[in-house]
PDB file of N, CA and C in Angstrom:
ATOM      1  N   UNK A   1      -4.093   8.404 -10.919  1.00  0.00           N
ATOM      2  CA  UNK A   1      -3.736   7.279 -10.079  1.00  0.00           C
ATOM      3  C   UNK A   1      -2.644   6.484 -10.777  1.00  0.00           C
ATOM      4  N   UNK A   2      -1.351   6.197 -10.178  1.00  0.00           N
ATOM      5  CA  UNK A   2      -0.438   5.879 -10.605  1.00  0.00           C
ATOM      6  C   UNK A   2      -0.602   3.969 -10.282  1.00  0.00           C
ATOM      7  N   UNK A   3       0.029   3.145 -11.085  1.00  0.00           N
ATOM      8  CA  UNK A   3       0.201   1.678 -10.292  1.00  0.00           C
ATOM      9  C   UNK A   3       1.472   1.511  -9.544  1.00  0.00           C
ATOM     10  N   UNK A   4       1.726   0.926  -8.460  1.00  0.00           N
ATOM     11  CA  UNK A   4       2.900   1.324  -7.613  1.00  0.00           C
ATOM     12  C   UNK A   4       3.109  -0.506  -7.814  1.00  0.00           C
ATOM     13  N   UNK A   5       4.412  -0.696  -8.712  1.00  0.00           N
ATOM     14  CA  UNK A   5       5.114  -2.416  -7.866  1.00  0.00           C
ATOM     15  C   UNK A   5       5.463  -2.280  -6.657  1.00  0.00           C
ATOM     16  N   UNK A   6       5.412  -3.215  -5.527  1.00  0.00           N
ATOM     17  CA  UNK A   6       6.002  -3.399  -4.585  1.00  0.00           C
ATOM     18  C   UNK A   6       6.680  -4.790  -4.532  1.00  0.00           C
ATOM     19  N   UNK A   7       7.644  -4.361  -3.760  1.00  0.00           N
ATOM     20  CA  UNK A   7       8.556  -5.657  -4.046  1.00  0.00           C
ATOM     21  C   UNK A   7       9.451  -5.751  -2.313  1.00  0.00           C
ATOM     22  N   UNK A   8       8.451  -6.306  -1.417  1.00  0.00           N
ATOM     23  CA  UNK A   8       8.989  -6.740  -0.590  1.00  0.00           C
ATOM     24  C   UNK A   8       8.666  -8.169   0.168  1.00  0.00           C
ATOM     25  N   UNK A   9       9.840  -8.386   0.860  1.00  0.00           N
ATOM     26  CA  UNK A   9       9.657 -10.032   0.881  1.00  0.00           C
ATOM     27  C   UNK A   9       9.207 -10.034   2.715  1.00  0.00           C
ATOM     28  N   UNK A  10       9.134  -9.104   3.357  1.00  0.00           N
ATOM     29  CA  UNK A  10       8.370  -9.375   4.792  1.00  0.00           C
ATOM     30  C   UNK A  10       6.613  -9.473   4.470  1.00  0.00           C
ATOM     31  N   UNK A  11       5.677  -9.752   4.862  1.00  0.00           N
ATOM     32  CA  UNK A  11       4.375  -9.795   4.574  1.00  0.00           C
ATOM     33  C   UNK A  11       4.165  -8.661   5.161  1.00  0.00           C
ATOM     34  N   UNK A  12       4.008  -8.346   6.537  1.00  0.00           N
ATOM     35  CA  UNK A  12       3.256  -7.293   7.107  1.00  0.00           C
ATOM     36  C   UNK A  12       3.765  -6.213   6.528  1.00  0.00           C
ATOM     37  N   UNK A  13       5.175  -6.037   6.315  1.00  0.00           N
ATOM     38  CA  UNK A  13       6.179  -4.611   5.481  1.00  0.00           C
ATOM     39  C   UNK A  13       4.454  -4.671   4.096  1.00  0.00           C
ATOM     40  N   UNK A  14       4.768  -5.617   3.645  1.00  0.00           N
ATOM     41  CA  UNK A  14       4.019  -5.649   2.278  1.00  0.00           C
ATOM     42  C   UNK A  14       3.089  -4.647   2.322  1.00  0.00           C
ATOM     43  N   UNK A  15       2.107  -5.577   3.397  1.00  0.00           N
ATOM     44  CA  UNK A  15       0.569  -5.066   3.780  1.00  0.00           C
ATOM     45  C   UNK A  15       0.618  -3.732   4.064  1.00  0.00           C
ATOM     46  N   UNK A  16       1.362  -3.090   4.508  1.00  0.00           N
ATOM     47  CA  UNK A  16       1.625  -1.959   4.791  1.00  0.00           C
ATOM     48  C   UNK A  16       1.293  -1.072   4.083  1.00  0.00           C
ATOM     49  N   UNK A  17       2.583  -1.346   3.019  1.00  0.00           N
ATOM     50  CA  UNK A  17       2.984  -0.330   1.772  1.00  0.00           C
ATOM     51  C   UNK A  17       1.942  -0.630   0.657  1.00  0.00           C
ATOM     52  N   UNK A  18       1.447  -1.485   1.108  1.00  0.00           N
ATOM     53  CA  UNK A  18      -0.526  -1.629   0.353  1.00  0.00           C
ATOM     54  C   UNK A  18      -1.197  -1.139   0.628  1.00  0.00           C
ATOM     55  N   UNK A  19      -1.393  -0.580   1.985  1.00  0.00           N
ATOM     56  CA  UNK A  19      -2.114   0.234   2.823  1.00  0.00           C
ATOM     57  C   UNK A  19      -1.912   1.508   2.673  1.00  0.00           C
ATOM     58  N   UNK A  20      -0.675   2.063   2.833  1.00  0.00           N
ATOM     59  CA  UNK A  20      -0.153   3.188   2.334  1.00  0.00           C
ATOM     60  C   UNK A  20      -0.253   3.979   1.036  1.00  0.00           C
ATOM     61  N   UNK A  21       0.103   3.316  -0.059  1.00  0.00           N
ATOM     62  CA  UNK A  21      -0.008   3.374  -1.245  1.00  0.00           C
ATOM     63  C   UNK A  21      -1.224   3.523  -2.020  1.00  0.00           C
ATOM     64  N   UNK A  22      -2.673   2.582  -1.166  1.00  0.00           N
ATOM     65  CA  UNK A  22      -3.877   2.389  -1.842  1.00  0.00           C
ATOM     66  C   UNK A  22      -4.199   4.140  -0.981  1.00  0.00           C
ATOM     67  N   UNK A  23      -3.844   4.571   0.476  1.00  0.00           N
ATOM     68  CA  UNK A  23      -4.732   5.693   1.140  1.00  0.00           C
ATOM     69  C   UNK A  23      -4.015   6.840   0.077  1.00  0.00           C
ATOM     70  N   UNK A  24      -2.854   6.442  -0.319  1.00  0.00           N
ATOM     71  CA  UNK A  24      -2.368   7.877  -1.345  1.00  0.00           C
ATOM     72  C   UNK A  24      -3.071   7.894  -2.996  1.00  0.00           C
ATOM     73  N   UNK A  25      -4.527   7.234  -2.700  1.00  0.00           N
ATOM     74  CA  UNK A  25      -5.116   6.972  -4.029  1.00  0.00           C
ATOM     75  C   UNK A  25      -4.385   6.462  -5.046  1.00  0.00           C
ATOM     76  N   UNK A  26      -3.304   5.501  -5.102  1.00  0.00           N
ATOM     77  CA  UNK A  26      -2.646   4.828  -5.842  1.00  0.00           C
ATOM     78  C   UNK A  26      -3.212   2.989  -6.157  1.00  0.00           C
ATOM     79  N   UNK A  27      -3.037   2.318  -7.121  1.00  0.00           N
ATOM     80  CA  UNK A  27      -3.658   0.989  -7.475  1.00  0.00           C
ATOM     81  C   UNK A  27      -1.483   0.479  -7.075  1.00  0.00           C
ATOM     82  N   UNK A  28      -2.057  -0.363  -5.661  1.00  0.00           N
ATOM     83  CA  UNK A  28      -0.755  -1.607  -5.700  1.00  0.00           C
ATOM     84  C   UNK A  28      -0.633  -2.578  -6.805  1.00  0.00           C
ATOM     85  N   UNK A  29       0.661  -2.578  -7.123  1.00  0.00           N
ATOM     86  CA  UNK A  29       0.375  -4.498  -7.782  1.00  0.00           C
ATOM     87  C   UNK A  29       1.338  -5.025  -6.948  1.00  0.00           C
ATOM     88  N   UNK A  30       1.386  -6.198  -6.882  1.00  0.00           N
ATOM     89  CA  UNK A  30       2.008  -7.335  -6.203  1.00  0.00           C
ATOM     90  C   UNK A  30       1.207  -7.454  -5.007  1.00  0.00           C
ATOM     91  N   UNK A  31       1.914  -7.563  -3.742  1.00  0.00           N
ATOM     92  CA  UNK A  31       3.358  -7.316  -3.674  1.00  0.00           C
ATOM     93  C   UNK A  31       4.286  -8.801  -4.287  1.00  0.00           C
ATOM     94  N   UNK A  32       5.381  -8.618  -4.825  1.00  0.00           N
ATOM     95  CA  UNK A  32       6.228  -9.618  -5.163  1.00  0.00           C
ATOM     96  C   UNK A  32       7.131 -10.274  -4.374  1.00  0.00           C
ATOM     97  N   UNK A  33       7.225 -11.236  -3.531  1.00  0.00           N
ATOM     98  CA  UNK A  33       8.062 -11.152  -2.024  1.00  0.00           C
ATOM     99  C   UNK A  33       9.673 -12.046  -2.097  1.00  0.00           C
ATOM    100  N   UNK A  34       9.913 -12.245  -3.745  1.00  0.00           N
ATOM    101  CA  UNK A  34      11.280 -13.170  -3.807  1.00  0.00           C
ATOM    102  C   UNK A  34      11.592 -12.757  -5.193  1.00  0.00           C
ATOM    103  N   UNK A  35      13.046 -12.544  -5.202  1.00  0.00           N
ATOM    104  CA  UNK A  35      13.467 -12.577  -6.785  1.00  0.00           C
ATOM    105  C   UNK A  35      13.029 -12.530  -7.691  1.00  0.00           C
ATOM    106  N   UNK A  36      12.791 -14.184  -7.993  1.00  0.00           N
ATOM    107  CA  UNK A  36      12.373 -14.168  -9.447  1.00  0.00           C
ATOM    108  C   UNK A  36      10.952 -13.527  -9.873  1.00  0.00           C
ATOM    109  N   UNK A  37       9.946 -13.990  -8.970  1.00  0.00           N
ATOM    110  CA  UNK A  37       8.369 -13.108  -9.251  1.00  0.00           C
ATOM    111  C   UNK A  37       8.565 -11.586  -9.511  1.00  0.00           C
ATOM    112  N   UNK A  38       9.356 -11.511  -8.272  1.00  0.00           N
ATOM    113  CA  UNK A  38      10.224  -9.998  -8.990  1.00  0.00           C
ATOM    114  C   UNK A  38      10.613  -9.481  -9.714  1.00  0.00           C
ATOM    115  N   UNK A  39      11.159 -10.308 -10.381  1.00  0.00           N
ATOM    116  CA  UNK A  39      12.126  -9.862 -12.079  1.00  0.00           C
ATOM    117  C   UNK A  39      10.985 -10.043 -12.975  1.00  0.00           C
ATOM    118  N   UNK A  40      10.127 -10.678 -12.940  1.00  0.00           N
ATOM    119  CA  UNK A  40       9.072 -11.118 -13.996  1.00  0.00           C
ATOM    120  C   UNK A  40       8.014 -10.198 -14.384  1.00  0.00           C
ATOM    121  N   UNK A  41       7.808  -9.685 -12.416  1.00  0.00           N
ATOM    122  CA  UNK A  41       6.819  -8.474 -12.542  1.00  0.00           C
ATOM    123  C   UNK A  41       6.930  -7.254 -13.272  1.00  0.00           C
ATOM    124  N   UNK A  42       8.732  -7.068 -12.753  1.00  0.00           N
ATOM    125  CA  UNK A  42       9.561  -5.947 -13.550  1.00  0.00           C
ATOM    126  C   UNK A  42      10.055  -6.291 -14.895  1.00  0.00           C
ATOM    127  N   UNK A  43       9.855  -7.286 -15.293  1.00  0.00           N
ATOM    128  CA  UNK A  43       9.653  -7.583 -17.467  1.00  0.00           C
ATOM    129  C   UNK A  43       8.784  -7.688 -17.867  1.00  0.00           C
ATOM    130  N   UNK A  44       7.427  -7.978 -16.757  1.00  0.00           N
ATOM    131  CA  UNK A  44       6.067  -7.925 -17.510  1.00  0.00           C
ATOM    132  C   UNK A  44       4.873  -7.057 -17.473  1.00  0.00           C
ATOM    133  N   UNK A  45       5.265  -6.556 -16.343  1.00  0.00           N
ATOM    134  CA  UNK A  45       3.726  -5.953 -15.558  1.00  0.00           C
ATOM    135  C   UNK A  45       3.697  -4.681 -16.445  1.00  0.00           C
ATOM    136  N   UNK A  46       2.817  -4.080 -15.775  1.00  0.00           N
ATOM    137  CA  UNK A  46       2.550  -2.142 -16.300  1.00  0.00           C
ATOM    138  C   UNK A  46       2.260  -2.032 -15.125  1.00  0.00           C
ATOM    139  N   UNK A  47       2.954  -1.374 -14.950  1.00  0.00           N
ATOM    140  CA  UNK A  47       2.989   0.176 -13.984  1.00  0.00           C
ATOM    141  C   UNK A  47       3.759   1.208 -14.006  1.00  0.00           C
ATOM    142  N   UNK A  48       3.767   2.295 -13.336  1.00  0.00           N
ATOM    143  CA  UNK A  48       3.956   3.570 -13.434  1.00  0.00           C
ATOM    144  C   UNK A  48       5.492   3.628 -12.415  1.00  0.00           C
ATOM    145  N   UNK A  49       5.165   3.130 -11.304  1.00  0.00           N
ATOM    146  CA  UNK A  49       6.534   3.245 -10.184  1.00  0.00           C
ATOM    147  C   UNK A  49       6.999   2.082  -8.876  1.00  0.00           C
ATOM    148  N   UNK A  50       7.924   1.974  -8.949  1.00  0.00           N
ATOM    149  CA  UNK A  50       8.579   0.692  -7.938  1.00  0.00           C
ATOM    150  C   UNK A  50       9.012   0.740  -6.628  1.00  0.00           C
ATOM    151  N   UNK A  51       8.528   0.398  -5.665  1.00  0.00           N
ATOM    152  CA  UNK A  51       9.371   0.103  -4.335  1.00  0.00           C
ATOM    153  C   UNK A  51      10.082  -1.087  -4.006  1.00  0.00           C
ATOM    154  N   UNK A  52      11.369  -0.706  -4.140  1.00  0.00           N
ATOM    155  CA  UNK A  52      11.979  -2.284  -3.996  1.00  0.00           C
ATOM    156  C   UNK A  52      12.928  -2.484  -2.725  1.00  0.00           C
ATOM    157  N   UNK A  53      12.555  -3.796  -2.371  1.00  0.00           N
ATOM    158  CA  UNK A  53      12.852  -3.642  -0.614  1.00  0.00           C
ATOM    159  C   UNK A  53      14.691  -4.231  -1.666  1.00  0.00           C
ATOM    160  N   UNK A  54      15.620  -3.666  -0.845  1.00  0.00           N
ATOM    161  CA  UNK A  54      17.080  -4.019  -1.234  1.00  0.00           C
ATOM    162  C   UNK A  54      17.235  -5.807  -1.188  1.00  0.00           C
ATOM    163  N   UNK A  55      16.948  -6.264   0.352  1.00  0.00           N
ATOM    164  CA  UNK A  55      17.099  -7.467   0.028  1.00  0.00           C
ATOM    165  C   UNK A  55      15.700  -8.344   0.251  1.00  0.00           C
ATOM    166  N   UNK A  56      16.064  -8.936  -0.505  1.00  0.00           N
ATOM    167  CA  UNK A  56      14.968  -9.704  -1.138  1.00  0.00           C
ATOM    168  C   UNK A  56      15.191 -11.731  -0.327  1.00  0.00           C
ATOM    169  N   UNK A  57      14.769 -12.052   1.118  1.00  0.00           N
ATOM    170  CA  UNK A  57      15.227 -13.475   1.643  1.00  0.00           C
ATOM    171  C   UNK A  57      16.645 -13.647   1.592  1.00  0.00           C
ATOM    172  N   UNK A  58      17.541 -12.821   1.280  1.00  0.00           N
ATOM    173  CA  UNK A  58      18.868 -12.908   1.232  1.00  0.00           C
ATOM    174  C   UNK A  58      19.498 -12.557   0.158  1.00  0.00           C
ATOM    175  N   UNK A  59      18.529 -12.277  -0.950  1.00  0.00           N
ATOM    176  CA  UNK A  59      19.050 -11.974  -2.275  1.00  0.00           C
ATOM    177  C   UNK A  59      18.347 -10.359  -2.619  1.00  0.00           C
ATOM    178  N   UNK A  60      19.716 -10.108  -2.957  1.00  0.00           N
ATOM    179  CA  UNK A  60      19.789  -8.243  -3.132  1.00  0.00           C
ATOM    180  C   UNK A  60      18.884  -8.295  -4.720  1.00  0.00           C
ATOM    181  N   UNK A  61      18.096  -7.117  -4.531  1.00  0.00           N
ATOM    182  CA  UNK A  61      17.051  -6.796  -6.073  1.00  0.00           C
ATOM    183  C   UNK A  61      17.563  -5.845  -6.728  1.00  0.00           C
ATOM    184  N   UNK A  62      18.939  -5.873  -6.792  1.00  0.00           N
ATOM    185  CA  UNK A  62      19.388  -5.226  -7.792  1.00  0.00           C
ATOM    186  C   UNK A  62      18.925  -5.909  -9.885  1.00  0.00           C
ATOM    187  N   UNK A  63      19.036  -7.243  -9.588  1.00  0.00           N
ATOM    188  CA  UNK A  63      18.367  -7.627 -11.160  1.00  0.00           C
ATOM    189  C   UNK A  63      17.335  -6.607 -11.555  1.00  0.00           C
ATOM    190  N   UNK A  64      16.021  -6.467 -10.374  1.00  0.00           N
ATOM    191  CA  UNK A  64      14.884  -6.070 -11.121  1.00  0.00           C
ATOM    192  C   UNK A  64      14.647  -4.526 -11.032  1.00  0.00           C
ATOM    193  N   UNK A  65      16.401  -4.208 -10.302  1.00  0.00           N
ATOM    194  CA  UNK A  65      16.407  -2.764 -10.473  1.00  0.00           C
ATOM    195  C   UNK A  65      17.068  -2.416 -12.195  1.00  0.00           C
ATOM    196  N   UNK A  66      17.765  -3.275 -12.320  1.00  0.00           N
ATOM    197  CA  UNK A  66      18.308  -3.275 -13.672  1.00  0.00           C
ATOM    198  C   UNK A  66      17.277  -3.240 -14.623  1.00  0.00           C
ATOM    199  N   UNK A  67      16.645  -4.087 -14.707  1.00  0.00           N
ATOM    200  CA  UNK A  67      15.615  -4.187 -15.201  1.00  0.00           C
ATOM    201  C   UNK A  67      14.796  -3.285 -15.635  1.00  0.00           C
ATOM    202  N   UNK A  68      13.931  -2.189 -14.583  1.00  0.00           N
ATOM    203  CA  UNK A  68      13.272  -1.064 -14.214  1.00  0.00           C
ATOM    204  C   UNK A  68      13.842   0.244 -15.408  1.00  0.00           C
ATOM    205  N   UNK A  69      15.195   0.528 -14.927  1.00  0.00           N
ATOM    206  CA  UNK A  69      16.561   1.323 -15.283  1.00  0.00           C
ATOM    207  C   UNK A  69      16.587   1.039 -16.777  1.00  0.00           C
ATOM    208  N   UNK A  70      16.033  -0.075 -17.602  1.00  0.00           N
ATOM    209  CA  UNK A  70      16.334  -0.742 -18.827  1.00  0.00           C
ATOM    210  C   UNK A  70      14.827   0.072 -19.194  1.00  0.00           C
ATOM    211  N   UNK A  71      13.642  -0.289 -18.742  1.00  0.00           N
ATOM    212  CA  UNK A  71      12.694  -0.096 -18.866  1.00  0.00           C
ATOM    213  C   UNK A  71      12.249   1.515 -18.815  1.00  0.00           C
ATOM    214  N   UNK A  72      12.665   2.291 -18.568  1.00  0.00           N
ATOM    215  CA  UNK A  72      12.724   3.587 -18.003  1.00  0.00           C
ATOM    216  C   UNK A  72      12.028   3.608 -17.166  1.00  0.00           C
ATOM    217  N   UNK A  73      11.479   2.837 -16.030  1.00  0.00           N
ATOM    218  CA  UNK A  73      10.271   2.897 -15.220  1.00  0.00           C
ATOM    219  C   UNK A  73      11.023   3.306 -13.889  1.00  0.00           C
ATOM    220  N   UNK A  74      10.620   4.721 -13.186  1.00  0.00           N
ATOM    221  CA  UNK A  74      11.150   5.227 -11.943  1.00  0.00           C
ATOM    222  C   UNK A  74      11.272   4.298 -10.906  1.00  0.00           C
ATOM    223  N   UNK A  75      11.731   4.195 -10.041  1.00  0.00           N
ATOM    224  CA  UNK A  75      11.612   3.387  -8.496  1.00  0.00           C
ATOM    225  C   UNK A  75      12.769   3.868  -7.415  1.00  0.00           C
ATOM    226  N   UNK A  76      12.379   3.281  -6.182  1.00  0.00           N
ATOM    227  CA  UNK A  76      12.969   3.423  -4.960  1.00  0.00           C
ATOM    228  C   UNK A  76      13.195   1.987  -4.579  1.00  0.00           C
ATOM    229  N   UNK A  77      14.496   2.598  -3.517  1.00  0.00           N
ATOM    230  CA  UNK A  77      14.774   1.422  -2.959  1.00  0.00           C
ATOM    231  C   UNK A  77      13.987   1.409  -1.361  1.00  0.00           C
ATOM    232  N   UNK A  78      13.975   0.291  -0.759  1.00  0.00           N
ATOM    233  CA  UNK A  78      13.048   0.556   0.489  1.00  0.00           C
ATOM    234  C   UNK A  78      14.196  -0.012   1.321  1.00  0.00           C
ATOM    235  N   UNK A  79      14.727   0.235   2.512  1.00  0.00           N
ATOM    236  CA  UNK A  79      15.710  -0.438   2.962  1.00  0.00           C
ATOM    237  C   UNK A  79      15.756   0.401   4.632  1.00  0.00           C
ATOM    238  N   UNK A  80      15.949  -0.640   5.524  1.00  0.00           N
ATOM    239  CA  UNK A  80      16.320  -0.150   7.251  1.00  0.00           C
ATOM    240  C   UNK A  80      17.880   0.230   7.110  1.00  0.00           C
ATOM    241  N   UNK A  81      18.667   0.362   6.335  1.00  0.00           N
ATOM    242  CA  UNK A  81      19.322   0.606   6.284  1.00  0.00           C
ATOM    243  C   UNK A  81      20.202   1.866   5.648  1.00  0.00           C
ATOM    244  N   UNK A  82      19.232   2.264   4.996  1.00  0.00           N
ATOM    245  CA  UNK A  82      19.502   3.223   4.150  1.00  0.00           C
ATOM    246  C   UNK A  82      20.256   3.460   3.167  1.00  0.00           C
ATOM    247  N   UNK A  83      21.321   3.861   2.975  1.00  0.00           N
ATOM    248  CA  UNK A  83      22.101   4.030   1.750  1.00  0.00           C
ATOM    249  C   UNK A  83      23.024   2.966   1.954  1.00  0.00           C
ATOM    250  N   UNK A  84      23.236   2.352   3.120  1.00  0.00           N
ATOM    251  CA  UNK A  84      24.225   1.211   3.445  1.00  0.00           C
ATOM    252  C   UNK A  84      23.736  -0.470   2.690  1.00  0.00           C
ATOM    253  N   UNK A  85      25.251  -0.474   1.712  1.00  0.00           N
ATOM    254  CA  UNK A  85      24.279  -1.403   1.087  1.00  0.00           C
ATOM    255  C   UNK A  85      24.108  -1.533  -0.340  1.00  0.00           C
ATOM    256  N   UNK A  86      24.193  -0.206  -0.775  1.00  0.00           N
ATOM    257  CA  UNK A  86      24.130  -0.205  -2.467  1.00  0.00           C
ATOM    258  C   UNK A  86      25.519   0.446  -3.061  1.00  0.00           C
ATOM    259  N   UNK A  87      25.749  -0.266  -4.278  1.00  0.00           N
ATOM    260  CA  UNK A  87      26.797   0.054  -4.516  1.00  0.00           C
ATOM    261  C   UNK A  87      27.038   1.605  -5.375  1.00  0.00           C
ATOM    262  N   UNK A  88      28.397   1.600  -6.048  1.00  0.00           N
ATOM    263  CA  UNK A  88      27.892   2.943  -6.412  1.00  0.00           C
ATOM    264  C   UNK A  88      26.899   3.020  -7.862  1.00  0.00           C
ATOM    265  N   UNK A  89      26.032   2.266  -8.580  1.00  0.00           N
ATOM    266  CA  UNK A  89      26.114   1.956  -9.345  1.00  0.00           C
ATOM    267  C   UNK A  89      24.309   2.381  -9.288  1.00  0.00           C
ATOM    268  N   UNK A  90      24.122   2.022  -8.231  1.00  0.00           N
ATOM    269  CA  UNK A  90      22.883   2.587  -7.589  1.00  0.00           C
ATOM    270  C   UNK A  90      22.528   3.956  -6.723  1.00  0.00           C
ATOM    271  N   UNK A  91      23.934   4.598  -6.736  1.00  0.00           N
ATOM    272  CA  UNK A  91      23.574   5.779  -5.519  1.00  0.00           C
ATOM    273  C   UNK A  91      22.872   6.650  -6.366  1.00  0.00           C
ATOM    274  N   UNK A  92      22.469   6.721  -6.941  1.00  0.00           N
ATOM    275  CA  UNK A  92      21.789   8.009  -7.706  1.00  0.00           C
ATOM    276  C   UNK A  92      20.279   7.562  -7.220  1.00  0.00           C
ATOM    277  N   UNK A  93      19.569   6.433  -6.928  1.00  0.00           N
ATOM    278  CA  UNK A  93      18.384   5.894  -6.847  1.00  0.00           C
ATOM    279  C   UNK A  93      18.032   6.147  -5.552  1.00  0.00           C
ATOM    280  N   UNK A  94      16.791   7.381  -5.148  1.00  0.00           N
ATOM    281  CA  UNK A  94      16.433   7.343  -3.760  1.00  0.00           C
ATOM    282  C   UNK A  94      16.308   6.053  -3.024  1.00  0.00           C
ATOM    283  N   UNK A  95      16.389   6.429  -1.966  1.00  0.00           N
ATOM    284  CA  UNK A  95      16.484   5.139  -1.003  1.00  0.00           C
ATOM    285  C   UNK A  95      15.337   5.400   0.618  1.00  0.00           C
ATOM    286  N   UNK A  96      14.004   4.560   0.089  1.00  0.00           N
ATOM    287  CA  UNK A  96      13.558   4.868   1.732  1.00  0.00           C
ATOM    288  C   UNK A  96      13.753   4.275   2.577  1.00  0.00           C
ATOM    289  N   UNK A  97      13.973   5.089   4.085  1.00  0.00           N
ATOM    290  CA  UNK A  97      13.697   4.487   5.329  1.00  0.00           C
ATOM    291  C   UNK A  97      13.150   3.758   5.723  1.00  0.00           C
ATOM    292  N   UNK A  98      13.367   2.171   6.239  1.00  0.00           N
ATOM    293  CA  UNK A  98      11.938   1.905   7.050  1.00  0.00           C
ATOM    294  C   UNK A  98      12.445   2.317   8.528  1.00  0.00           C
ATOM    295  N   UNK A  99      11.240   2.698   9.157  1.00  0.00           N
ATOM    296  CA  UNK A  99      10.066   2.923   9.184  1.00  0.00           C
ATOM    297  C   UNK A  99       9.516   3.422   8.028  1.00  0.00           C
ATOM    298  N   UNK A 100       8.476   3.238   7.408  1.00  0.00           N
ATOM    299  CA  UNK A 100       8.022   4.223   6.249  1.00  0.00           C
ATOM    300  C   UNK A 100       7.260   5.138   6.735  1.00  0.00           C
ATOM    301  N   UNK A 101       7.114   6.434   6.178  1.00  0.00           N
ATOM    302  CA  UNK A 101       6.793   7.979   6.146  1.00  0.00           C
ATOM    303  C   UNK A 101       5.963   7.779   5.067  1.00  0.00           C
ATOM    304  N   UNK A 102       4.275   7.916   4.996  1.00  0.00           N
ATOM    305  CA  UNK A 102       3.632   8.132   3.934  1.00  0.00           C
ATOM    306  C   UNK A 102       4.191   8.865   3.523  1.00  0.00           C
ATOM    307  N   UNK A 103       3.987   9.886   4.476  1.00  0.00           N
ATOM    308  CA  UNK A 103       4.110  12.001   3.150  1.00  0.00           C
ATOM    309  C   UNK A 103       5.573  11.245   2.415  1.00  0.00           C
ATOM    310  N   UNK A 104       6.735  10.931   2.675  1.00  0.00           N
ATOM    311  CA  UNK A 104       7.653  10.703   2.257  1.00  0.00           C
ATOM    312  C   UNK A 104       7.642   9.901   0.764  1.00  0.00           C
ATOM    313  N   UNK A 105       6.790   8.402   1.147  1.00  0.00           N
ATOM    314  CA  UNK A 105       6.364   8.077  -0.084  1.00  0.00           C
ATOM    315  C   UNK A 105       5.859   8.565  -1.154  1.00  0.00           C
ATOM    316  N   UNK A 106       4.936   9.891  -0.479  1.00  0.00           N
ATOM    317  CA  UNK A 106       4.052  10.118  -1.264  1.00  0.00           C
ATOM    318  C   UNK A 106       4.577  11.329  -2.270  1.00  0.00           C
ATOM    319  N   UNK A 107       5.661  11.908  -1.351  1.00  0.00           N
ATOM    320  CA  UNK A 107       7.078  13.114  -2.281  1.00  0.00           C
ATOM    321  C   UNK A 107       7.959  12.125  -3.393  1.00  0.00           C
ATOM    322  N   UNK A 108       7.992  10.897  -2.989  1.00  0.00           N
ATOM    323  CA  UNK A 108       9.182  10.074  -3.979  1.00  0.00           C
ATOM    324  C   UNK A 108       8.210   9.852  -5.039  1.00  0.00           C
ATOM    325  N   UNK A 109       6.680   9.807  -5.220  1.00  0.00           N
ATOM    326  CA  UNK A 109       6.156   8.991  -6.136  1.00  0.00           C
ATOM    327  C   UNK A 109       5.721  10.388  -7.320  1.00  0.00           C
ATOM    328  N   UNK A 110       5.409  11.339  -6.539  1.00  0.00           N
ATOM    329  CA  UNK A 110       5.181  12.300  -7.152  1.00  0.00           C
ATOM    330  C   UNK A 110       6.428  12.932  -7.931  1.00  0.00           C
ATOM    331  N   UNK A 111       7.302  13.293  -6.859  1.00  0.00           N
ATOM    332  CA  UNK A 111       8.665  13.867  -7.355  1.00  0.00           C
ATOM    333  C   UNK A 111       9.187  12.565  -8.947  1.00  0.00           C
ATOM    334  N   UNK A 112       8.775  11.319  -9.022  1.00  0.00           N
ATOM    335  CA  UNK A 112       9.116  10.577  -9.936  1.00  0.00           C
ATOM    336  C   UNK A 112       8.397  10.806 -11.272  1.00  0.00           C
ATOM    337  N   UNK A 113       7.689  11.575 -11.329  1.00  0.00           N
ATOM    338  CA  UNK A 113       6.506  12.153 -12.503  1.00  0.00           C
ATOM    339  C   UNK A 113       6.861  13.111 -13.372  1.00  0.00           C
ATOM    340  N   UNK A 114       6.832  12.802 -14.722  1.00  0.00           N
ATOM    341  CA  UNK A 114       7.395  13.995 -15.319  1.00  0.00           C
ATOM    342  C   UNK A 114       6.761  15.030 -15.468  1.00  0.00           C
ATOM    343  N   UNK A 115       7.522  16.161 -15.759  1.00  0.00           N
ATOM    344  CA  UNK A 115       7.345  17.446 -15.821  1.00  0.00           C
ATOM    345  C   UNK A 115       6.202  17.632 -17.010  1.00  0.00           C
ATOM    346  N   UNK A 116       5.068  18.245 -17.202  1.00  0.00           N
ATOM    347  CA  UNK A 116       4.531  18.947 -18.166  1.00  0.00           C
ATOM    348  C   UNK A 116       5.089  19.645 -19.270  1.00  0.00           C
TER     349      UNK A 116
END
């Protein structure tokens, strides 16, 4: 069982990907729904892997992707938009759809696991 950050700032999106995440036998933390709790979670917490919604009330989470990237800790971006949006600095970092796709989540979290 992996711990999954979530880091989105809609509530029901949240509840969701809490919902989602806990049925893929995974432990949520957060969710974190603004910036800074964000950045804090991603300098303090433990966990294993990140969903980070792109914008964050108007402010893009690129900090606590930096952050993550510093940390070696895997993550995704979560975004209705898809790749529209990140610069190139980030294109290497999957990016999910919303709508969210369990099975989908559940390929990014696994596929983020290292090899034996």
């Amino acid at each position: 069982m992996a711990r999954i950050l979530i880091v989105e700032d809609e509530v029901l999106i949240a509840m969701l990907l809490e919902d989602i995440v806990t049925d893929l036998g995974h432990h949520p933390v957060g969710p974190a729904m603004r910036l800074q709790p964000a950045l804090a979670a991603a300098e303090h917490e433990d966990f294993d892997f990140a969903i980070l919604d792109i914008n964050l009330a108007g402010q893009q989470s690129f900090p606590v992707a930096d952050c993550l990237l510093r940390r070696g800790i895997p993550f995704i971006f979560a975004s209705g938009y898809g790749q529209a949006g990140l610069n190139e600095d980030y294109a290497r970092i999957p990016v999910l759809q919303k709508p969210y796709d369990p099975g989908q989540i559940a390929r990014m979290i696994e596929g983020s696991a290292p090899s034996v």
